[in-house]
N, C-alpha and C. Protein backbone atom coordinates (compact mmCIF):
# COMPACT_ATOMS: atom_id res chain seq x y z
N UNK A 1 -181.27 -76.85 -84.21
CA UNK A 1 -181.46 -76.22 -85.50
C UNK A 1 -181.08 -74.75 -85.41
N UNK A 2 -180.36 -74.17 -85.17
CA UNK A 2 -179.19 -73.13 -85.16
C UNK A 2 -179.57 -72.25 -83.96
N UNK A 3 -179.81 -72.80 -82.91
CA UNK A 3 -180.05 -72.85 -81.45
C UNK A 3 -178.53 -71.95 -81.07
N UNK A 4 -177.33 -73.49 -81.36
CA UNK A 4 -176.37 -72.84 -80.91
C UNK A 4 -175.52 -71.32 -81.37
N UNK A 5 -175.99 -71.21 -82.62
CA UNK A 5 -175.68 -70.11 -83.43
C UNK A 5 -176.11 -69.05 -82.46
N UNK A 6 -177.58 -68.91 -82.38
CA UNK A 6 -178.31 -67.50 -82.11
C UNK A 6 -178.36 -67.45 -80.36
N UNK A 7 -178.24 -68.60 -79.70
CA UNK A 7 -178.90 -68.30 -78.12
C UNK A 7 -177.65 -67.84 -77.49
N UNK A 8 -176.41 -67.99 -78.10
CA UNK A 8 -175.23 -66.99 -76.96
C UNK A 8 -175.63 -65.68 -77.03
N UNK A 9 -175.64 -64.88 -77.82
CA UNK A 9 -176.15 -63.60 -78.25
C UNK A 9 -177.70 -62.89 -77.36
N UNK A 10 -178.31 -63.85 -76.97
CA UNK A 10 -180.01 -63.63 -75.90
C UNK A 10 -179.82 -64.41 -74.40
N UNK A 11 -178.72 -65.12 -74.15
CA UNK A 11 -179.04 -66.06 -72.82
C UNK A 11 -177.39 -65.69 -72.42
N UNK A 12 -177.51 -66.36 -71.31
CA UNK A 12 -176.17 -66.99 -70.75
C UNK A 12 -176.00 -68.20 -70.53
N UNK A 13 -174.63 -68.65 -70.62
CA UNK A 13 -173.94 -69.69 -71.23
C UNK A 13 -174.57 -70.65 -70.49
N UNK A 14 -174.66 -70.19 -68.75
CA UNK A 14 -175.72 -71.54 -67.90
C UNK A 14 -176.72 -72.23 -68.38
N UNK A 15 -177.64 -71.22 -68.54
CA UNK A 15 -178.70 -71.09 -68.79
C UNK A 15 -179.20 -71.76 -70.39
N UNK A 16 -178.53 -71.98 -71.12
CA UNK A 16 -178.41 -72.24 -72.50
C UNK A 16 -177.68 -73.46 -72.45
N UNK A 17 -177.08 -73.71 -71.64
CA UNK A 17 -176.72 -75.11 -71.04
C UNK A 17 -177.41 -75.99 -70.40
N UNK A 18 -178.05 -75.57 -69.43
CA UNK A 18 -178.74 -76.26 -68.86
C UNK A 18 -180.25 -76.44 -69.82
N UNK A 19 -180.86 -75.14 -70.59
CA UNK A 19 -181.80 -75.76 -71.08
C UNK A 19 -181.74 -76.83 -72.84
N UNK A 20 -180.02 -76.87 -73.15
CA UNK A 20 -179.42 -77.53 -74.07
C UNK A 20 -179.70 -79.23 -73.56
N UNK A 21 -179.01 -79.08 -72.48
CA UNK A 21 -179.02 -80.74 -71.59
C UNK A 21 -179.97 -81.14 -71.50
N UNK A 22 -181.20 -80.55 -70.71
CA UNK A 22 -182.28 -80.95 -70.51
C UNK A 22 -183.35 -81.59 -71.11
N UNK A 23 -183.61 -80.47 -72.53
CA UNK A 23 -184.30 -80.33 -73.32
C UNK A 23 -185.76 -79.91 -72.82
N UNK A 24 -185.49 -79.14 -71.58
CA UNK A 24 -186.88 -78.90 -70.79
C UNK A 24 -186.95 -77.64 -71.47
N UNK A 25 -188.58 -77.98 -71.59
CA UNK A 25 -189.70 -76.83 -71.87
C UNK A 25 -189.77 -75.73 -70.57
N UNK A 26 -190.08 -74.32 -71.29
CA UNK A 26 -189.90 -73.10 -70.56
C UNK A 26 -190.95 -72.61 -70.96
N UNK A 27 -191.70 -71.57 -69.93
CA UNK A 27 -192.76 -70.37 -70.34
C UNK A 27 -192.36 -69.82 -71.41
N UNK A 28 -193.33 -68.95 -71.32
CA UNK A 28 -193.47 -67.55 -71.88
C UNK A 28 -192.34 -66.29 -70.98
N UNK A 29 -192.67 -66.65 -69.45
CA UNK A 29 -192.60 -65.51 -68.88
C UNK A 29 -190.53 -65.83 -68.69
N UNK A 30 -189.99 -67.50 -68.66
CA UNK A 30 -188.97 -67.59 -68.62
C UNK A 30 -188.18 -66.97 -69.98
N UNK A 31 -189.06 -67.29 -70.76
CA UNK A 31 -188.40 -67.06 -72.44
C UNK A 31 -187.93 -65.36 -72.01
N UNK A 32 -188.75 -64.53 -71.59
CA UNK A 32 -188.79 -63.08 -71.46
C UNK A 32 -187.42 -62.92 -70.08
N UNK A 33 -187.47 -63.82 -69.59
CA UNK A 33 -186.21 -63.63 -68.18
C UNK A 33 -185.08 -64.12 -68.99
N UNK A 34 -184.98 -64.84 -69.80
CA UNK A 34 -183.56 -65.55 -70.19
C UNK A 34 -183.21 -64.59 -71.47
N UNK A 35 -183.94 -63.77 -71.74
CA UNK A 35 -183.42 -62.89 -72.96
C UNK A 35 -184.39 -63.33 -74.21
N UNK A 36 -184.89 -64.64 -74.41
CA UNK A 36 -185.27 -65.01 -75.50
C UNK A 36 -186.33 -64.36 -76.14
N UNK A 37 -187.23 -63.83 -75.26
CA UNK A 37 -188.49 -63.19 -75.74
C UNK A 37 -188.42 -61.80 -75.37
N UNK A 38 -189.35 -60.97 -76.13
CA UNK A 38 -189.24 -59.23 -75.36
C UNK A 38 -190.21 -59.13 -74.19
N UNK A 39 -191.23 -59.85 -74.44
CA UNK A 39 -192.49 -59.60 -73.54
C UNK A 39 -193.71 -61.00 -73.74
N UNK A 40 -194.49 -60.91 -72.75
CA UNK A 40 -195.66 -62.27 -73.02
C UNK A 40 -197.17 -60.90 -73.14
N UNK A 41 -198.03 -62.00 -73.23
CA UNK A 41 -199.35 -61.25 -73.41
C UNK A 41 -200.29 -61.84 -72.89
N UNK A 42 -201.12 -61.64 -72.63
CA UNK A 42 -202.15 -62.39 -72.62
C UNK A 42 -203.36 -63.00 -73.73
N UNK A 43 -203.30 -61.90 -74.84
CA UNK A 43 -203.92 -61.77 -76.26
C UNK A 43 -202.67 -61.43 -77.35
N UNK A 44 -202.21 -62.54 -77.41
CA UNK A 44 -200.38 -61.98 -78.32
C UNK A 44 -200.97 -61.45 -79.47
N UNK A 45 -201.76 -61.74 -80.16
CA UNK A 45 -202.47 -61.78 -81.62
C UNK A 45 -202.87 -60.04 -81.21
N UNK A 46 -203.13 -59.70 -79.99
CA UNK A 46 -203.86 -58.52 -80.07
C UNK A 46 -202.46 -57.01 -79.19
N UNK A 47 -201.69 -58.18 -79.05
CA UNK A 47 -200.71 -57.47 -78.25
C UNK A 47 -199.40 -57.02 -79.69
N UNK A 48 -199.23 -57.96 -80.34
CA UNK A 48 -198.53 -57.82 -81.60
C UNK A 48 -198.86 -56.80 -82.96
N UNK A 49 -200.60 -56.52 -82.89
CA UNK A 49 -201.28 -55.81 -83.67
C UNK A 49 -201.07 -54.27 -83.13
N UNK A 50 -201.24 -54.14 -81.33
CA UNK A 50 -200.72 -53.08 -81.07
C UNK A 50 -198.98 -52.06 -81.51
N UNK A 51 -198.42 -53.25 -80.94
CA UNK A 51 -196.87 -52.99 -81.07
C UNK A 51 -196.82 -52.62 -82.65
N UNK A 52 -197.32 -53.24 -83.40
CA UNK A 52 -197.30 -52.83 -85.30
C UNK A 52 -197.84 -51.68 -85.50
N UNK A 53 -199.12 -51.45 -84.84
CA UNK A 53 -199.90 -49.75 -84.87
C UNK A 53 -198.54 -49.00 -84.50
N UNK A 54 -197.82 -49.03 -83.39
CA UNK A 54 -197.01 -47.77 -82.88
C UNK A 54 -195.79 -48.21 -83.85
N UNK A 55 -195.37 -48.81 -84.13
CA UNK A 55 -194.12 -48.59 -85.28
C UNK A 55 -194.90 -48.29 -86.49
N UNK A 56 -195.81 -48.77 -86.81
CA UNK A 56 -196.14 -47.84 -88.45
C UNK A 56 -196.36 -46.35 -87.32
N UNK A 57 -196.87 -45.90 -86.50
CA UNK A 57 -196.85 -44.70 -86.67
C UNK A 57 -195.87 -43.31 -86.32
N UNK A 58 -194.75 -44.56 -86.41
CA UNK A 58 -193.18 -43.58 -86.50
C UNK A 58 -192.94 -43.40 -88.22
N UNK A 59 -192.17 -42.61 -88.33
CA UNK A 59 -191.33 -42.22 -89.19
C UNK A 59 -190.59 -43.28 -90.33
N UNK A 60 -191.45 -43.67 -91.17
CA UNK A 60 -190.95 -44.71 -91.94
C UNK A 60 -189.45 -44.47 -92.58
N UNK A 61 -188.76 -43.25 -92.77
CA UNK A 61 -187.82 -42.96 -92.95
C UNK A 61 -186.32 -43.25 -91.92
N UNK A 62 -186.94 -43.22 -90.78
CA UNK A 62 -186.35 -43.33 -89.33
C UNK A 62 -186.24 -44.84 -88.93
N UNK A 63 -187.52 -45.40 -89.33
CA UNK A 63 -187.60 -46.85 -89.03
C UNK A 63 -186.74 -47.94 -89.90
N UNK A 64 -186.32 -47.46 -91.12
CA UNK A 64 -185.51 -48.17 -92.00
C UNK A 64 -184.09 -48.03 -91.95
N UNK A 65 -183.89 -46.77 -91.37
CA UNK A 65 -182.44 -46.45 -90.76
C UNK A 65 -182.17 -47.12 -89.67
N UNK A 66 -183.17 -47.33 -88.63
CA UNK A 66 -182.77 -48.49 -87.64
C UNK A 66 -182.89 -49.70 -87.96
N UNK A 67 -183.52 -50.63 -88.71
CA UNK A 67 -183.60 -51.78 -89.55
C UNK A 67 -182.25 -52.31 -89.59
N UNK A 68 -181.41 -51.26 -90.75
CA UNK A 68 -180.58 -51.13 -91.87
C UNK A 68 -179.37 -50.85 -90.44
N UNK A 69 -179.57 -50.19 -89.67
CA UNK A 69 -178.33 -50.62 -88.26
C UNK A 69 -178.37 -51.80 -88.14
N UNK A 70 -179.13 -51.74 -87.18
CA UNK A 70 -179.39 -53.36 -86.95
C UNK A 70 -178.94 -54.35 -87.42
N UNK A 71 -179.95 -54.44 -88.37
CA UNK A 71 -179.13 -55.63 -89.15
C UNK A 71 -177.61 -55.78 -89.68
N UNK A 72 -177.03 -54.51 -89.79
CA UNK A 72 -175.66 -54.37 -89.84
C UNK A 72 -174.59 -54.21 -88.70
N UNK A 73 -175.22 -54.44 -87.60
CA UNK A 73 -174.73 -54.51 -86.44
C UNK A 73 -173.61 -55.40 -85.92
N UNK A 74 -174.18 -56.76 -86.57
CA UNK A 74 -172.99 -58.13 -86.33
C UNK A 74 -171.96 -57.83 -87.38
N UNK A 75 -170.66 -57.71 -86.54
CA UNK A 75 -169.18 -58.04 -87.26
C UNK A 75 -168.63 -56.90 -87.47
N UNK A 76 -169.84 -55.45 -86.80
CA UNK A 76 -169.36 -54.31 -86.55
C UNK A 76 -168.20 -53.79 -85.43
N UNK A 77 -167.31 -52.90 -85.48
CA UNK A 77 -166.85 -52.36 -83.90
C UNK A 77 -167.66 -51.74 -83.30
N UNK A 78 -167.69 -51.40 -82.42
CA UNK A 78 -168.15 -50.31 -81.60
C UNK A 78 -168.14 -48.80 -82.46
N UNK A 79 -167.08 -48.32 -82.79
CA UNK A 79 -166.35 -47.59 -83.39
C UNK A 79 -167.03 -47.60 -84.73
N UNK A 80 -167.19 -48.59 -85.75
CA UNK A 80 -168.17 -48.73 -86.95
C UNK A 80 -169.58 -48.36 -86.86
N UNK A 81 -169.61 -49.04 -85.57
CA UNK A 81 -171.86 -48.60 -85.43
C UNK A 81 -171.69 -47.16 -85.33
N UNK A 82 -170.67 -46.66 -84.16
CA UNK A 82 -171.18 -45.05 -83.70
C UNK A 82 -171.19 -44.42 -85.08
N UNK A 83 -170.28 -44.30 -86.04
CA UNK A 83 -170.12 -43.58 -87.75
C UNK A 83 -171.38 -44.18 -88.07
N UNK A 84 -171.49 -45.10 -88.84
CA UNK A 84 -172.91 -45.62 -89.39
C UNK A 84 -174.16 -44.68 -88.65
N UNK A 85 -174.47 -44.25 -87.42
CA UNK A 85 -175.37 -44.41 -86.64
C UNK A 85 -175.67 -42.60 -86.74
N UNK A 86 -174.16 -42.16 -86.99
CA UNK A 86 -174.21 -40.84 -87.33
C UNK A 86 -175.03 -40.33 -88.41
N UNK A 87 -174.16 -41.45 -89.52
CA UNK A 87 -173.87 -41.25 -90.80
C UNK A 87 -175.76 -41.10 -91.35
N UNK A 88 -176.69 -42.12 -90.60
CA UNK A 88 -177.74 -42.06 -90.60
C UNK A 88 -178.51 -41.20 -90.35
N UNK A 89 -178.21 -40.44 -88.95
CA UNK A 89 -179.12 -39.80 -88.64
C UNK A 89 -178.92 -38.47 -89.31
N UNK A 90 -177.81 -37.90 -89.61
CA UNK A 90 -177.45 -37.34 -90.73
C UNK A 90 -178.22 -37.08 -91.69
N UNK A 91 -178.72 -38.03 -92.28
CA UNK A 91 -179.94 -38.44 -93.49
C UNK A 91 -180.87 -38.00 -93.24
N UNK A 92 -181.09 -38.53 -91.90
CA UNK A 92 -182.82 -38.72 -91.78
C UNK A 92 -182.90 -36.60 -90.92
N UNK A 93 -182.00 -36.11 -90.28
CA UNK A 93 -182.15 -34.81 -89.73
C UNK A 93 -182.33 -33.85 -90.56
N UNK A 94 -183.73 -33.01 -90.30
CA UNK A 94 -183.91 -31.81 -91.66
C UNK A 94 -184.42 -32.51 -92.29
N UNK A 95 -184.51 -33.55 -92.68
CA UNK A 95 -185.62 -34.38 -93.54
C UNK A 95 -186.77 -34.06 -93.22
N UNK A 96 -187.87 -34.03 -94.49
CA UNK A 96 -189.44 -34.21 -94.44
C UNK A 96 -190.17 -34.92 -93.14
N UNK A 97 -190.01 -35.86 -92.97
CA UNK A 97 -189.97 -36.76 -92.21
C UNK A 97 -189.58 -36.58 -90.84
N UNK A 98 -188.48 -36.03 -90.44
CA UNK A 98 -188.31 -35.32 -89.01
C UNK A 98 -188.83 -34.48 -89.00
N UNK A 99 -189.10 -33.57 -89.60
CA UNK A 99 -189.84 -31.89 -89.73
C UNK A 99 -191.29 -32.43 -89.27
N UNK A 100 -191.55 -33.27 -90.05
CA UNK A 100 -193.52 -33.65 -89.57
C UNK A 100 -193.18 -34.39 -88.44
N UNK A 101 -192.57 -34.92 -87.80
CA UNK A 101 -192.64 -35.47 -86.52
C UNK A 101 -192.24 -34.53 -85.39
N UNK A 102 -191.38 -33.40 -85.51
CA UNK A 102 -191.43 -32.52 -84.78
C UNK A 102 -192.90 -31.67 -84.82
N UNK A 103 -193.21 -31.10 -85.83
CA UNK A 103 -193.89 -30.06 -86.39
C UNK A 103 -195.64 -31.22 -85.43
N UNK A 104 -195.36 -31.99 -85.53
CA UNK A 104 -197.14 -33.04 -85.38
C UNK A 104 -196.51 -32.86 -83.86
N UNK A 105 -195.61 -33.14 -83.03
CA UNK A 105 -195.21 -33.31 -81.39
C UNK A 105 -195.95 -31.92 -81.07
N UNK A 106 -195.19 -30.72 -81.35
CA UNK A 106 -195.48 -29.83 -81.15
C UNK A 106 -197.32 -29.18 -81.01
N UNK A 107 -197.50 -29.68 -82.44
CA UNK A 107 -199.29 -29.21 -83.02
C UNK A 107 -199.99 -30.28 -82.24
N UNK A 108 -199.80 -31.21 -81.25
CA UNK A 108 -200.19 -32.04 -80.42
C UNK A 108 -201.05 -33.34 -81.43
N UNK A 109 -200.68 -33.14 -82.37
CA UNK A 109 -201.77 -33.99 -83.64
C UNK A 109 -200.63 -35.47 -83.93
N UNK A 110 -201.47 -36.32 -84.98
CA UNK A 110 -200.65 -37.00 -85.14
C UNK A 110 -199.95 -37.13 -86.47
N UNK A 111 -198.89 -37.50 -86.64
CA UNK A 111 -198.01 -37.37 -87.70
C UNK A 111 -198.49 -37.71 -89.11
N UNK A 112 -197.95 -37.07 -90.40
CA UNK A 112 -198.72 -37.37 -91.72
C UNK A 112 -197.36 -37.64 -92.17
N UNK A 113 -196.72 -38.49 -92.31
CA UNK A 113 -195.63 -39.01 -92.34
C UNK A 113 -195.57 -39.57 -94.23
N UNK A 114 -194.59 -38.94 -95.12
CA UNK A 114 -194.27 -39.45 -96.24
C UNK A 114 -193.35 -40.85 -96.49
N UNK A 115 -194.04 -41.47 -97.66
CA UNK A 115 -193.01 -43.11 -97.08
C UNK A 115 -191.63 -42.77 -97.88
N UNK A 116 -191.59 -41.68 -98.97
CA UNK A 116 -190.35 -41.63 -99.37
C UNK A 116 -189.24 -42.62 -99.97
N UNK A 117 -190.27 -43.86 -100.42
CA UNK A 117 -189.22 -45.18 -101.03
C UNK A 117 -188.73 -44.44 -102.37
């Protein structure tokens, strides 16, 4: 179910072969060696709640500019991302939003970050 689509892009071709043929079941900790996963947990429910605390407490302005890469990433050149990537940060530099994330690094505090939609 679009296995073959997405797993060249996270695995290698062996490896995605052999677990194609097989149909053998893999960890957690293999999923994280073969590319498929970022990390295991022991409390995922409590490990996932963390990882969400530290991205809300970036720069929601910053965080949608990498999104909005990202996701525009496939069918890009090399050459297309670096402009885009500029073209972004561009935006987001001197912004409200960088100013309080410098300005909070500095004042050792934590950021009061505007969502700016």
């Amino acid at each position: 179910m679009s296995g073959t689509a997405i797993m060249p892009e996270l695995a290698r071709a062996d490896v995605i072969r052999e677990l194609t043929y097989t149909g053998r079941v893999f960890s957690g900790q293999e999923a994280v060696d073969y590319g498929f996963a970022t990390r295991t947990a022991a409390d995922p429910r409590a490990g996932a709640l963390e990882l969400a605390r530290e991205i809300a407490g970036k720069s929601p302005t910053s965080i949608r500019a990498a999104k909005h890469l990202f996701n525009n990433l496939p069918g890009m050149t090399p050459a297309e991302a670096l402009v885009q990537e500029s073209e972004l940060q561009d935006s987001i530099i001197g912004g409200k939003n960088q100013i309080e994330a410098v300005m909070a690094a500095l004042e050792n505090r934590d950021p009061d970050f505007e969502d700016g939609r």
